[in-house]
PDB file of N, CA and C in Angstrom:
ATOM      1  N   UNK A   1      83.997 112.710  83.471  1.00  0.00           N
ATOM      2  CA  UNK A   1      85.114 112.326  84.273  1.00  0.00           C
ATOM      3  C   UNK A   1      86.352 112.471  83.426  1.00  0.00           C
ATOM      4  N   UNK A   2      87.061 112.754  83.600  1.00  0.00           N
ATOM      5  CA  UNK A   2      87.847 113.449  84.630  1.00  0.00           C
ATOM      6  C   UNK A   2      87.396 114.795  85.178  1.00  0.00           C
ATOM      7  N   UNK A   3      87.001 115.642  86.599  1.00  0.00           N
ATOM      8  CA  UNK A   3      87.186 116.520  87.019  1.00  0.00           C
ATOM      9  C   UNK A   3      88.518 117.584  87.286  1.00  0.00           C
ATOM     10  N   UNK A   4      88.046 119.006  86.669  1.00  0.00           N
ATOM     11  CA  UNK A   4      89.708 119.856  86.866  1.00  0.00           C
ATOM     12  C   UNK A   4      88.783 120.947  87.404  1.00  0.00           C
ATOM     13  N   UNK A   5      89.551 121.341  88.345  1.00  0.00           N
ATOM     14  CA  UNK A   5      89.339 122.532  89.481  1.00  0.00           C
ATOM     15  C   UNK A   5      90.700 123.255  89.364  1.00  0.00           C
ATOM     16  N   UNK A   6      90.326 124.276  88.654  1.00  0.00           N
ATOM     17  CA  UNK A   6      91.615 125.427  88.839  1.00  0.00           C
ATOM     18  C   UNK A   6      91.101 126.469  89.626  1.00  0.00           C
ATOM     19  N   UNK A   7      91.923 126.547  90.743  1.00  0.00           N
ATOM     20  CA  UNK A   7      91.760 127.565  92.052  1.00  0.00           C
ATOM     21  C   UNK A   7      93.024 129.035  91.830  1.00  0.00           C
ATOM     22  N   UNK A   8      92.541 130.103  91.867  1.00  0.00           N
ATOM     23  CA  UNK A   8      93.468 130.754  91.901  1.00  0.00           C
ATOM     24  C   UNK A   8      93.089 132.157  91.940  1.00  0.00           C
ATOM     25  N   UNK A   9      94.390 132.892  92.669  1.00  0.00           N
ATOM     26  CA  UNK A   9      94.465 133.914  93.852  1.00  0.00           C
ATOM     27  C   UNK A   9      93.698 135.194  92.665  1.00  0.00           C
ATOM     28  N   UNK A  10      93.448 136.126  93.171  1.00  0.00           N
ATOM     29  CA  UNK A  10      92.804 137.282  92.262  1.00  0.00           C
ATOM     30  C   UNK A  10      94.067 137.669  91.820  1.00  0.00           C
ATOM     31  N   UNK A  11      95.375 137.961  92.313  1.00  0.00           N
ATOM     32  CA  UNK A  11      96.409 138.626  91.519  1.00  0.00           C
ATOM     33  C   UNK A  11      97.367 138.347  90.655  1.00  0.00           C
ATOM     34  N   UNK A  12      96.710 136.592  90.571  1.00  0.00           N
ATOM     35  CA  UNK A  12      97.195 136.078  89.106  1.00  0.00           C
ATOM     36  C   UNK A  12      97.376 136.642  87.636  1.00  0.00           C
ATOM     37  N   UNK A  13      98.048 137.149  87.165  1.00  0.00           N
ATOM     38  CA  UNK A  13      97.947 137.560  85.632  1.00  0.00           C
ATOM     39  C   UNK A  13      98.566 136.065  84.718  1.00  0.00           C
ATOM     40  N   UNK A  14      97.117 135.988  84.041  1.00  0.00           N
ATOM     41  CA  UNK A  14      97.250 134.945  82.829  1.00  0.00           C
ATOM     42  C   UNK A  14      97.832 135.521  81.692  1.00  0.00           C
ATOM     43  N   UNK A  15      98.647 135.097  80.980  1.00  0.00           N
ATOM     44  CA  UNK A  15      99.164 135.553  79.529  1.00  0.00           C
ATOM     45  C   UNK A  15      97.974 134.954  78.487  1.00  0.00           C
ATOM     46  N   UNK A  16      96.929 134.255  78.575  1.00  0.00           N
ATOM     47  CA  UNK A  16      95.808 134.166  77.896  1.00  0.00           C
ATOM     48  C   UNK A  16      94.592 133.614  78.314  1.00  0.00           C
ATOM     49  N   UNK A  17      93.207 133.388  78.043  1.00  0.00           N
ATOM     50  CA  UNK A  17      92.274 132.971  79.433  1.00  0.00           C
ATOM     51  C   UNK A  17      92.311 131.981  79.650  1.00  0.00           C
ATOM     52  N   UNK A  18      91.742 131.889  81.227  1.00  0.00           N
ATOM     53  CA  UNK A  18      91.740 130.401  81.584  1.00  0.00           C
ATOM     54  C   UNK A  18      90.774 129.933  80.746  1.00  0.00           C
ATOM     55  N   UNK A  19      89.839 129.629  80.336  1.00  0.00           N
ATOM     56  CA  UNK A  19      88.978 128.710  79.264  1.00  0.00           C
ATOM     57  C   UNK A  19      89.953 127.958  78.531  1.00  0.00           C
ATOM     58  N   UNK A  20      91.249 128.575  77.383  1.00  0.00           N
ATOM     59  CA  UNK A  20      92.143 128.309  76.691  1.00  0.00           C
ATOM     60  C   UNK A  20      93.499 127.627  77.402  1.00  0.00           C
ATOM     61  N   UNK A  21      93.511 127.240  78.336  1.00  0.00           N
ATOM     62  CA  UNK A  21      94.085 126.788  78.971  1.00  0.00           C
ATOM     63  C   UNK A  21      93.777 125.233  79.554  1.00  0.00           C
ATOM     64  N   UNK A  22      92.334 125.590  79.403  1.00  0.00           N
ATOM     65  CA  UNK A  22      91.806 124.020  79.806  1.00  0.00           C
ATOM     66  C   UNK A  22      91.655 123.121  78.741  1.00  0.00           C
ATOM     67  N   UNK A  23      91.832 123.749  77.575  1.00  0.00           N
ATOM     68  CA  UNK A  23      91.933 122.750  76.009  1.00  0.00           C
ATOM     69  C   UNK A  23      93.497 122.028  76.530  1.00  0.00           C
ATOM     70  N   UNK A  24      94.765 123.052  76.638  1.00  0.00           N
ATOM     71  CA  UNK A  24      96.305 122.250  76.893  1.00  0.00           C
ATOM     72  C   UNK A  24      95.849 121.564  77.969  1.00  0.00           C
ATOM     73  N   UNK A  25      95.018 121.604  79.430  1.00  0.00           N
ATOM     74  CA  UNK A  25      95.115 120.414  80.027  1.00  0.00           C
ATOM     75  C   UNK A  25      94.619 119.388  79.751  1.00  0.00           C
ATOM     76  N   UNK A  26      93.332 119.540  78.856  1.00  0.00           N
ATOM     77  CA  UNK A  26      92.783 118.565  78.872  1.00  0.00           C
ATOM     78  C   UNK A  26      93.825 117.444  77.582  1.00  0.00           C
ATOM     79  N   UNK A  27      93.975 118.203  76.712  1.00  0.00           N
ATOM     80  CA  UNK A  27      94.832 117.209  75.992  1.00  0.00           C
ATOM     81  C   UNK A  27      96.401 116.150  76.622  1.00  0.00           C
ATOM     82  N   UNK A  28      96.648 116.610  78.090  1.00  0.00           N
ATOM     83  CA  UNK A  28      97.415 115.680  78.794  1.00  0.00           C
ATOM     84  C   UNK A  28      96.379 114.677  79.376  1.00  0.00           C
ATOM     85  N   UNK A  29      95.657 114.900  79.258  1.00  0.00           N
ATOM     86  CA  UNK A  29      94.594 113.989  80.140  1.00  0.00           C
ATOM     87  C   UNK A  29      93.932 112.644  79.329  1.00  0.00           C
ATOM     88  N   UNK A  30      93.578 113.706  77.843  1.00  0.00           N
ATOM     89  CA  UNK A  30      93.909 112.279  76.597  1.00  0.00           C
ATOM     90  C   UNK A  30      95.145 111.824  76.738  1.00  0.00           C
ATOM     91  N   UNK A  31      96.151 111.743  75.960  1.00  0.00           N
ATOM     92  CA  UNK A  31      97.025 111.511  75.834  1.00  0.00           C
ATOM     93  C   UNK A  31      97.512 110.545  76.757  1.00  0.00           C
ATOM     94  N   UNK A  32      97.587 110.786  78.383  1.00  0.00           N
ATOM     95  CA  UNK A  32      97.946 110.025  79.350  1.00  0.00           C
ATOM     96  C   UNK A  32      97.126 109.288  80.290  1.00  0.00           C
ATOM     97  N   UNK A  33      95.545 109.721  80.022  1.00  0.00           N
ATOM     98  CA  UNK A  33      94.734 108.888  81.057  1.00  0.00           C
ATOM     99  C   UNK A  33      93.998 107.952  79.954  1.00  0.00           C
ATOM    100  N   UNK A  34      94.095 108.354  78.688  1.00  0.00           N
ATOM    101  CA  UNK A  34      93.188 107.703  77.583  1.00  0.00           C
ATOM    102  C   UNK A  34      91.453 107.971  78.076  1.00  0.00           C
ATOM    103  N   UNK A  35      91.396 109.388  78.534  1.00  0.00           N
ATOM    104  CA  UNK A  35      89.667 109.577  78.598  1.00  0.00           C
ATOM    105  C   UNK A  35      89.395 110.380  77.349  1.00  0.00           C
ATOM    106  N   UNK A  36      87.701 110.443  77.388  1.00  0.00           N
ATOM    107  CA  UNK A  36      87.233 110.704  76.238  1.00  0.00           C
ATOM    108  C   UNK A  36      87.302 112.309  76.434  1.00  0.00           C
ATOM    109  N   UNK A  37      87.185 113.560  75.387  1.00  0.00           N
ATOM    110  CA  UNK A  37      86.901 115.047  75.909  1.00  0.00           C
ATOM    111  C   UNK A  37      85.928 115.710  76.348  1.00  0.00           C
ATOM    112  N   UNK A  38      84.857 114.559  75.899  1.00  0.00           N
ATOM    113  CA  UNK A  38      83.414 114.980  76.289  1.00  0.00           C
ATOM    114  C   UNK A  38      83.199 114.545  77.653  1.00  0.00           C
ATOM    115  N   UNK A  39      83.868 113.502  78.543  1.00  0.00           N
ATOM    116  CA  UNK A  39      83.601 113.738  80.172  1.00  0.00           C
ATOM    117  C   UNK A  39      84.456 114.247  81.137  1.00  0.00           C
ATOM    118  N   UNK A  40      85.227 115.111  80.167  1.00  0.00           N
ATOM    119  CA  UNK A  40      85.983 116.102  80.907  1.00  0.00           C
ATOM    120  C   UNK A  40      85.258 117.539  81.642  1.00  0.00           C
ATOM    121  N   UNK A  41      85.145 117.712  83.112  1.00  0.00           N
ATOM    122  CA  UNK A  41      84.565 118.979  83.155  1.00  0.00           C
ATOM    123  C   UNK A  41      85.436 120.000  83.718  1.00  0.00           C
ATOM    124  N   UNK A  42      85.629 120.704  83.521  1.00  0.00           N
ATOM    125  CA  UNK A  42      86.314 122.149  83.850  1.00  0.00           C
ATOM    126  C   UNK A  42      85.680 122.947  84.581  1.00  0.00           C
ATOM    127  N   UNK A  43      86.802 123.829  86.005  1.00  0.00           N
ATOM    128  CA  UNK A  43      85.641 124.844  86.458  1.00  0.00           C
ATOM    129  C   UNK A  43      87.152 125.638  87.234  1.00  0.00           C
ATOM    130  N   UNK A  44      86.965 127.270  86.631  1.00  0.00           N
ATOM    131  CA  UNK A  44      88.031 127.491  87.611  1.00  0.00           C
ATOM    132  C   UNK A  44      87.625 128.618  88.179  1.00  0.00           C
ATOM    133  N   UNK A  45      88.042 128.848  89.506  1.00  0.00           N
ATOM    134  CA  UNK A  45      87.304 129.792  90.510  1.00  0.00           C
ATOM    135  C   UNK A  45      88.846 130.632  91.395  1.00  0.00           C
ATOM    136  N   UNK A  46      88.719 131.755  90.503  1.00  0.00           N
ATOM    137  CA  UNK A  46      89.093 132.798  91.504  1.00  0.00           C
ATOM    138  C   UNK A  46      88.735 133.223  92.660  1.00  0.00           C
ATOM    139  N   UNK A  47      90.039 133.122  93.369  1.00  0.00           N
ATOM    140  CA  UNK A  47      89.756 133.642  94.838  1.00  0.00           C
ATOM    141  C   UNK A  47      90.225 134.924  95.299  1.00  0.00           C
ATOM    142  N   UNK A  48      89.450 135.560  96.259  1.00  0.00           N
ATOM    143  CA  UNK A  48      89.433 137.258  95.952  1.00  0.00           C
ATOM    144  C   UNK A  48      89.861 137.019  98.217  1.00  0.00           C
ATOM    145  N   UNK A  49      89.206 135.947  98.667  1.00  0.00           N
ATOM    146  CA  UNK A  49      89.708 136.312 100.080  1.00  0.00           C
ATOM    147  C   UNK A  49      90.955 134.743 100.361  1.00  0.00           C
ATOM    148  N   UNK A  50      92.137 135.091 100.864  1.00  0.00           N
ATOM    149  CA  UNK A  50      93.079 133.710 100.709  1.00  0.00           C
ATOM    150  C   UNK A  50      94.105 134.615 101.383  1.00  0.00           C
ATOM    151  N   UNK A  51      95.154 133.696 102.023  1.00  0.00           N
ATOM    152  CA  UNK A  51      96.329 134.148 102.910  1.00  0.00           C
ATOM    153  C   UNK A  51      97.676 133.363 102.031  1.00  0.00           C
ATOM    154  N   UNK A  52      98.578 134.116 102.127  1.00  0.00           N
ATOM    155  CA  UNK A  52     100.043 133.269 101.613  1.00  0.00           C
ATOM    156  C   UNK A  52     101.004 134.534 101.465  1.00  0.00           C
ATOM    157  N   UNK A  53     102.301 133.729 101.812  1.00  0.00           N
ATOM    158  CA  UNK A  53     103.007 134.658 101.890  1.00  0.00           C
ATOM    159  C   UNK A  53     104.331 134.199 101.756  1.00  0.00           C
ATOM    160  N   UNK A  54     105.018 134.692 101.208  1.00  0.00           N
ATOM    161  CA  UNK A  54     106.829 134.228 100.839  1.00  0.00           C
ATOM    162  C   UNK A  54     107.630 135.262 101.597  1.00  0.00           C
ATOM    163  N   UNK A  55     108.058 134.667 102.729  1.00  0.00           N
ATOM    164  CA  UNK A  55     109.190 135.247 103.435  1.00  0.00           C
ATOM    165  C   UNK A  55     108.136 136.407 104.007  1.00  0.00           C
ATOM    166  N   UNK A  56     107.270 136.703 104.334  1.00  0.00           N
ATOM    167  CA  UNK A  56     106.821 137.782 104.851  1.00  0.00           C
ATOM    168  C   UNK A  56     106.120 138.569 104.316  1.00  0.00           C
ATOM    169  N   UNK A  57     106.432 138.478 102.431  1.00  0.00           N
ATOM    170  CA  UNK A  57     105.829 139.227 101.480  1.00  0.00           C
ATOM    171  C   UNK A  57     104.564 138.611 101.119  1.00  0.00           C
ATOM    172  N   UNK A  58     103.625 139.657 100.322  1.00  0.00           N
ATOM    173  CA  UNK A  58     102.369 138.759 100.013  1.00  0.00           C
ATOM    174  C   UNK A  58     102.518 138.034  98.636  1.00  0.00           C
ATOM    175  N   UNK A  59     102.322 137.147  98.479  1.00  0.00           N
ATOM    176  CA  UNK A  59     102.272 136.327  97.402  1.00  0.00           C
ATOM    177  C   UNK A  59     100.551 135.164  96.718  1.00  0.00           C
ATOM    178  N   UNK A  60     100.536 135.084  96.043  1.00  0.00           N
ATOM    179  CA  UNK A  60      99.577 134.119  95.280  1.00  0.00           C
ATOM    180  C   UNK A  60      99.989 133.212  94.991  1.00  0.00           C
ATOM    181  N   UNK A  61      98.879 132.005  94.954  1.00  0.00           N
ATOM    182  CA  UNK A  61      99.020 130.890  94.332  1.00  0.00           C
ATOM    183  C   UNK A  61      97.929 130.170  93.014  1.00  0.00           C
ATOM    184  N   UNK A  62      98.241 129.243  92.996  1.00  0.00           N
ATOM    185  CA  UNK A  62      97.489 128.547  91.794  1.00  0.00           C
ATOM    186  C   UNK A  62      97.403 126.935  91.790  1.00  0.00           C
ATOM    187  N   UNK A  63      96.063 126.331  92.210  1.00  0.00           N
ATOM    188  CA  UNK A  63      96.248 124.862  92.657  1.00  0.00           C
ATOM    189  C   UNK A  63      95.391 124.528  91.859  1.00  0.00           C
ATOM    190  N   UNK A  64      95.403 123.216  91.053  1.00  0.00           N
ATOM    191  CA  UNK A  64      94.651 122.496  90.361  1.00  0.00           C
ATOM    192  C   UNK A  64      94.885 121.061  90.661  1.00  0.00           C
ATOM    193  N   UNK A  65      93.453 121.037  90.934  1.00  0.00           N
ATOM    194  CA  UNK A  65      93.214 119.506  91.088  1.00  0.00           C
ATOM    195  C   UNK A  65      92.610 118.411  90.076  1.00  0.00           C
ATOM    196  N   UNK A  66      93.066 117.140  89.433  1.00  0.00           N
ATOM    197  CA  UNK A  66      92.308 116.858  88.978  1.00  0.00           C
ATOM    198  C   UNK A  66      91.617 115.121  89.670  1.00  0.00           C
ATOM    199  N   UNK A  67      90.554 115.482  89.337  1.00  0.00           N
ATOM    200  CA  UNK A  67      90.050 114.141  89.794  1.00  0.00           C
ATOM    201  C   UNK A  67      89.746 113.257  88.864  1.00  0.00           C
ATOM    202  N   UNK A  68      90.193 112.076  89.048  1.00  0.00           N
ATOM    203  CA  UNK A  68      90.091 110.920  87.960  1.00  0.00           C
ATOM    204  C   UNK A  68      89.341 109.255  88.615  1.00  0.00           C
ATOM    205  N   UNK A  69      88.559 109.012  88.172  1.00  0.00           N
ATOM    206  CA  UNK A  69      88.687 107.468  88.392  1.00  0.00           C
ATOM    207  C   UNK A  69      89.576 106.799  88.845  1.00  0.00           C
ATOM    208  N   UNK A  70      89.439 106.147  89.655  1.00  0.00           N
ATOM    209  CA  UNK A  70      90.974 105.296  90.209  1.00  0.00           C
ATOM    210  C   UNK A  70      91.745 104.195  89.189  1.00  0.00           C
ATOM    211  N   UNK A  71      92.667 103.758  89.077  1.00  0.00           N
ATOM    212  CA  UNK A  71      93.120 102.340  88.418  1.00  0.00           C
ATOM    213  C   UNK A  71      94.376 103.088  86.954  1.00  0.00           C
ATOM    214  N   UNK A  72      94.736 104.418  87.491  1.00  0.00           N
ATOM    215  CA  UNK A  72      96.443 104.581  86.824  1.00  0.00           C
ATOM    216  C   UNK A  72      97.127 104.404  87.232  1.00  0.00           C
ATOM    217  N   UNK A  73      98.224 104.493  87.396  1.00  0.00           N
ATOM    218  CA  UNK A  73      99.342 103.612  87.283  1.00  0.00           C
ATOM    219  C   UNK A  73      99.941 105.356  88.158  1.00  0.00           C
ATOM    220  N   UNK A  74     101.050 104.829  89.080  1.00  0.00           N
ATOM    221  CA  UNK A  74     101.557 106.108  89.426  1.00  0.00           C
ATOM    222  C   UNK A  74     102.282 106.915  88.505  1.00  0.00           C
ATOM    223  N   UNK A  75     102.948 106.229  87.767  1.00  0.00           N
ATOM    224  CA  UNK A  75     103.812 106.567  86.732  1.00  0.00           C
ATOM    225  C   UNK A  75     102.742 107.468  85.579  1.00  0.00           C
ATOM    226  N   UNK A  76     101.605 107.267  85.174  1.00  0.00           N
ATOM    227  CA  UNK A  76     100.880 108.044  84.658  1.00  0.00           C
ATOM    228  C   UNK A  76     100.612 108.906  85.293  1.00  0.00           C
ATOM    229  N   UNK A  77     100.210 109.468  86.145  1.00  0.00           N
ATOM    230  CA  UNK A  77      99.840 110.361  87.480  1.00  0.00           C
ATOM    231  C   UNK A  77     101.034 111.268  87.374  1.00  0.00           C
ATOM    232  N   UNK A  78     101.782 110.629  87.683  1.00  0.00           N
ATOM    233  CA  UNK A  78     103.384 111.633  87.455  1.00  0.00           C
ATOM    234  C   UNK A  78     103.195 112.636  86.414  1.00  0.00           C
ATOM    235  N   UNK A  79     103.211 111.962  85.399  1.00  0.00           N
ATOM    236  CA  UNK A  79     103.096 112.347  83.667  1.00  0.00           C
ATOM    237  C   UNK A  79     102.171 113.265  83.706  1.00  0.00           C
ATOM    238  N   UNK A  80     101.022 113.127  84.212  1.00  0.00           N
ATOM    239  CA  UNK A  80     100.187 113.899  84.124  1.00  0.00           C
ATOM    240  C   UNK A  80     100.540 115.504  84.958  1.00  0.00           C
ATOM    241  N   UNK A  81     100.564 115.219  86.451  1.00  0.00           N
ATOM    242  CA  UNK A  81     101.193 116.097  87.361  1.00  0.00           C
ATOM    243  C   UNK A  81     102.366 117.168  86.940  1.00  0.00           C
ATOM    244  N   UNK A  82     102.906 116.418  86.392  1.00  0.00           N
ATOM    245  CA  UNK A  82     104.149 117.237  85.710  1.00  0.00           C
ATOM    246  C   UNK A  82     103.722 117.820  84.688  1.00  0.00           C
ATOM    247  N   UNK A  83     103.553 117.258  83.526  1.00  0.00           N
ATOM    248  CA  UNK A  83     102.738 118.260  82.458  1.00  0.00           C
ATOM    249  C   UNK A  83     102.178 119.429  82.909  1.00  0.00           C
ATOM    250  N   UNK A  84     100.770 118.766  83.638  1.00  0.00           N
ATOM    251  CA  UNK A  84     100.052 119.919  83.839  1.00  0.00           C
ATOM    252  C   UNK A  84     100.666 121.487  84.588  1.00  0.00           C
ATOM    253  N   UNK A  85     101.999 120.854  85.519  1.00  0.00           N
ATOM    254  CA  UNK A  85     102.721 122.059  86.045  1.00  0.00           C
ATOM    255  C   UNK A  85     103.441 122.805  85.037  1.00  0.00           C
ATOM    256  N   UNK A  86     104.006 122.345  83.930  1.00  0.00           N
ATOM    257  CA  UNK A  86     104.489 123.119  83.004  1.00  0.00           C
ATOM    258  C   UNK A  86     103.962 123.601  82.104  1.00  0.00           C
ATOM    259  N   UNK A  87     102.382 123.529  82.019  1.00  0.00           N
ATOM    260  CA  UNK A  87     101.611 124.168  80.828  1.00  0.00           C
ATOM    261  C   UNK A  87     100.764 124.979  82.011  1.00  0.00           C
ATOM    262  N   UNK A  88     100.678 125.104  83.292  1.00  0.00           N
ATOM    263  CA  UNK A  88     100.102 126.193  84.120  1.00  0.00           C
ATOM    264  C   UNK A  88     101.435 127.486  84.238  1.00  0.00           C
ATOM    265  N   UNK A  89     102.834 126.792  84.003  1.00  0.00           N
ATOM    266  CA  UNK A  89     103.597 127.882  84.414  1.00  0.00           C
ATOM    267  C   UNK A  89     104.134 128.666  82.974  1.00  0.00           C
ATOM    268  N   UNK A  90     103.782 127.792  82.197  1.00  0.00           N
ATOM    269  CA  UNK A  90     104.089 128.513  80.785  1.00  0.00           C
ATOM    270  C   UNK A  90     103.032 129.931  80.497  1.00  0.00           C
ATOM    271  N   UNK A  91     102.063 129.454  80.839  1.00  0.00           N
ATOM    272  CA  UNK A  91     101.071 130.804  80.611  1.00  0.00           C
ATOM    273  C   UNK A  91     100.522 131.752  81.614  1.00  0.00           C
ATOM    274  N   UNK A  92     101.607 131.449  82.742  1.00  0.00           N
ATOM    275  CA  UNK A  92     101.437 132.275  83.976  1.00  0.00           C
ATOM    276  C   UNK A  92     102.383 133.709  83.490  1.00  0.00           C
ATOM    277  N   UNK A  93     101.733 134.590  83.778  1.00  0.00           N
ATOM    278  CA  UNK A  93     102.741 135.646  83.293  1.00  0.00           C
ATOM    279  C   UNK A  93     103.990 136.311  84.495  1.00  0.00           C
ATOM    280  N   UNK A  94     104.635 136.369  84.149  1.00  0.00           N
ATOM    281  CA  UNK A  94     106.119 136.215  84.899  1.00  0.00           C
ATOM    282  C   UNK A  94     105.826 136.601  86.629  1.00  0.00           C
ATOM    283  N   UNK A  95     105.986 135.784  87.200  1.00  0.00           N
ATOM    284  CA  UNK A  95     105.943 136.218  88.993  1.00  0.00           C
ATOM    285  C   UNK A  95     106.796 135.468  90.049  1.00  0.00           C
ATOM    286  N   UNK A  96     107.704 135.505  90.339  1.00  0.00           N
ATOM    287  CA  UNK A  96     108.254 134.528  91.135  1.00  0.00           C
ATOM    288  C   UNK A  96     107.562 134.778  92.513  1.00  0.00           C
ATOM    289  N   UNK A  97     106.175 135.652  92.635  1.00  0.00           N
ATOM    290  CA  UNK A  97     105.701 135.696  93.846  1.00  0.00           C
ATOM    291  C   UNK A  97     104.458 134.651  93.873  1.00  0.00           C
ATOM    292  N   UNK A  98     104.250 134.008  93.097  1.00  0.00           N
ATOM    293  CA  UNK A  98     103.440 132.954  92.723  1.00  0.00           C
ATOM    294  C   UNK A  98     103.416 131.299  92.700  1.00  0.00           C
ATOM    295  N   UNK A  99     102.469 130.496  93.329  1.00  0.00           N
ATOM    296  CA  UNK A  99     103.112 129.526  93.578  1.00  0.00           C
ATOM    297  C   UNK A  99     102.355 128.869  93.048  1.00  0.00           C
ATOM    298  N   UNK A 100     102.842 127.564  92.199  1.00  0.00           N
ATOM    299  CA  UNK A 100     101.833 126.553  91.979  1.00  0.00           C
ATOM    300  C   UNK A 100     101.956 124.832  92.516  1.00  0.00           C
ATOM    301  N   UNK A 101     100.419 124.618  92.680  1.00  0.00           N
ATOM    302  CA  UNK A 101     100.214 123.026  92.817  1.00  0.00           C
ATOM    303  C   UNK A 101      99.326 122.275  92.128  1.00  0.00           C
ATOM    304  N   UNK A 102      99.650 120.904  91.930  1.00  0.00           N
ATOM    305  CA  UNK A 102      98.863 119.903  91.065  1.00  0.00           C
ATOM    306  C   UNK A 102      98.556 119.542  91.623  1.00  0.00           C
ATOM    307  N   UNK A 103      97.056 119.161  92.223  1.00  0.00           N
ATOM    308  CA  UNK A 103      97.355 117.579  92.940  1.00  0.00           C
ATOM    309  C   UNK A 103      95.953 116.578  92.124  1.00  0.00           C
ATOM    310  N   UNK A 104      96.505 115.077  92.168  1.00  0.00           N
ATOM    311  CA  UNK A 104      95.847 114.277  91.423  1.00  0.00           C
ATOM    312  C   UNK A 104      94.996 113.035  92.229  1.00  0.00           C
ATOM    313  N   UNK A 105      93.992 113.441  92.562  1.00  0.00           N
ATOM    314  CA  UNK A 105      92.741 112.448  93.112  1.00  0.00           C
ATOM    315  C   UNK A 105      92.283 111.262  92.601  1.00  0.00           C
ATOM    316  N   UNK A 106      92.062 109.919  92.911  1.00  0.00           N
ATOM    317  CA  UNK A 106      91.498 109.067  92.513  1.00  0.00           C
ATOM    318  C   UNK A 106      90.323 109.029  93.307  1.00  0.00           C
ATOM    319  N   UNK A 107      89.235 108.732  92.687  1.00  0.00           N
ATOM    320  CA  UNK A 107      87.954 108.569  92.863  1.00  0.00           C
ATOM    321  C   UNK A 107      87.364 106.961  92.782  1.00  0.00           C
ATOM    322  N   UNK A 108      87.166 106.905  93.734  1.00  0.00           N
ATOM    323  CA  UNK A 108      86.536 105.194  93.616  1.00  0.00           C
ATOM    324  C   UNK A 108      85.365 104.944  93.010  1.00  0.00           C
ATOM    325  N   UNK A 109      85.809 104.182  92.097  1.00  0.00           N
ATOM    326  CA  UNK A 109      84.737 103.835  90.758  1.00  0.00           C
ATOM    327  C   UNK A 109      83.020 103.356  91.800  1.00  0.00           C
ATOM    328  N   UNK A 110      83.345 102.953  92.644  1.00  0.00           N
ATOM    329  CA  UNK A 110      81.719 102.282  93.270  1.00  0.00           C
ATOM    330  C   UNK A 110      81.159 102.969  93.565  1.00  0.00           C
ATOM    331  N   UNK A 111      82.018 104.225  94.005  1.00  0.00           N
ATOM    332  CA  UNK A 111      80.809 105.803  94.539  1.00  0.00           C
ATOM    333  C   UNK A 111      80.837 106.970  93.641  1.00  0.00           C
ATOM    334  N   UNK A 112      80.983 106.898  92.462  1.00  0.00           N
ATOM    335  CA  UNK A 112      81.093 107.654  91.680  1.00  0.00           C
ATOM    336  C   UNK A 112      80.038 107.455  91.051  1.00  0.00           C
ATOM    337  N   UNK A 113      78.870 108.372  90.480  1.00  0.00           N
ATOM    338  CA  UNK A 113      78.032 107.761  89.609  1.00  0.00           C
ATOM    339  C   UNK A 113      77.337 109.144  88.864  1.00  0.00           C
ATOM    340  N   UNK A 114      77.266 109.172  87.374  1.00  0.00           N
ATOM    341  CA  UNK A 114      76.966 110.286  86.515  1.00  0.00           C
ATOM    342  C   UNK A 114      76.021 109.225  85.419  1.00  0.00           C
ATOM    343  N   UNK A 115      75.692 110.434  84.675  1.00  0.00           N
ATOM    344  CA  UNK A 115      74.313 109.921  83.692  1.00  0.00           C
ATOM    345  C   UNK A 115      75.720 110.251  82.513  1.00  0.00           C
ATOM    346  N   UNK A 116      76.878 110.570  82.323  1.00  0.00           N
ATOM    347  CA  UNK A 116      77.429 110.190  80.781  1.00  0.00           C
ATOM    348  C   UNK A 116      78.371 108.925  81.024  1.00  0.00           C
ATOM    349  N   UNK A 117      78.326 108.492  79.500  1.00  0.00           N
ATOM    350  CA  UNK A 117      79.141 106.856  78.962  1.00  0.00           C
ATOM    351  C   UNK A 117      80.362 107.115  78.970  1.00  0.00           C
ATOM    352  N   UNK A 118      81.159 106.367  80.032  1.00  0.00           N
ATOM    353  CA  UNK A 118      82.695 106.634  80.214  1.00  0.00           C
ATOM    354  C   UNK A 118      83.273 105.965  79.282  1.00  0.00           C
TER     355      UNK A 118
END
């Protein structure tokens, strides 16, 4: 726990791989959720069929979700949200036809249940 789902369009060009990318998120996730790195899981899935479009033109996007345990504070959530948008757009390689989103899930601790020590 924490869960990160990076979704994104096939005509994304990364300036380096996503694998290396999930080390900078995950270190906002220390830093601001205080979780450990070992119940962090990562998974990001290119999408090859998806619709979007800016003004008429075709465009891509890039959404990452992360899911966390419930009980932060919004103000951390923020912190987090924001970060994570500026270390997805830092290594996005230049497109203003490209769009990105964060969004940040709480998960209710009573229905959540895994075999690792949070």
């Amino acid at each position: 726990m924490p869960h990160l789902k990076l979704e994104y369009t096939e005509n994304v060009q990364w300036k380096i791989p996503v694998q290396e990318i999930f080390h900078k998120l995950q270190s906002v996730l220390i830093q601001h959720a205080k979780v450990k790195p070992e119940n962090c899981k990562h998974r990001a899935i290119q999408l090859k069929d998806y619709l979007c479009s800016n003004n008429g033109s075709p465009c891509g996007f890039i959404h990452l979700e992360i899911s966390m345990l419930s009980g932060r504070s919004e103000t951390v959530k923020s912190k987090i949200g924001s970060e994570c948008t500026k270390i997805i757009r830092k290594f996005l390689e230049s497109s203003p036809q490209v769009q990105v989103s964060v969004e940040i899930r709480d998960m209710d601790r009573k229905n959540y249940f895994t075999t690792s020590q949070l």
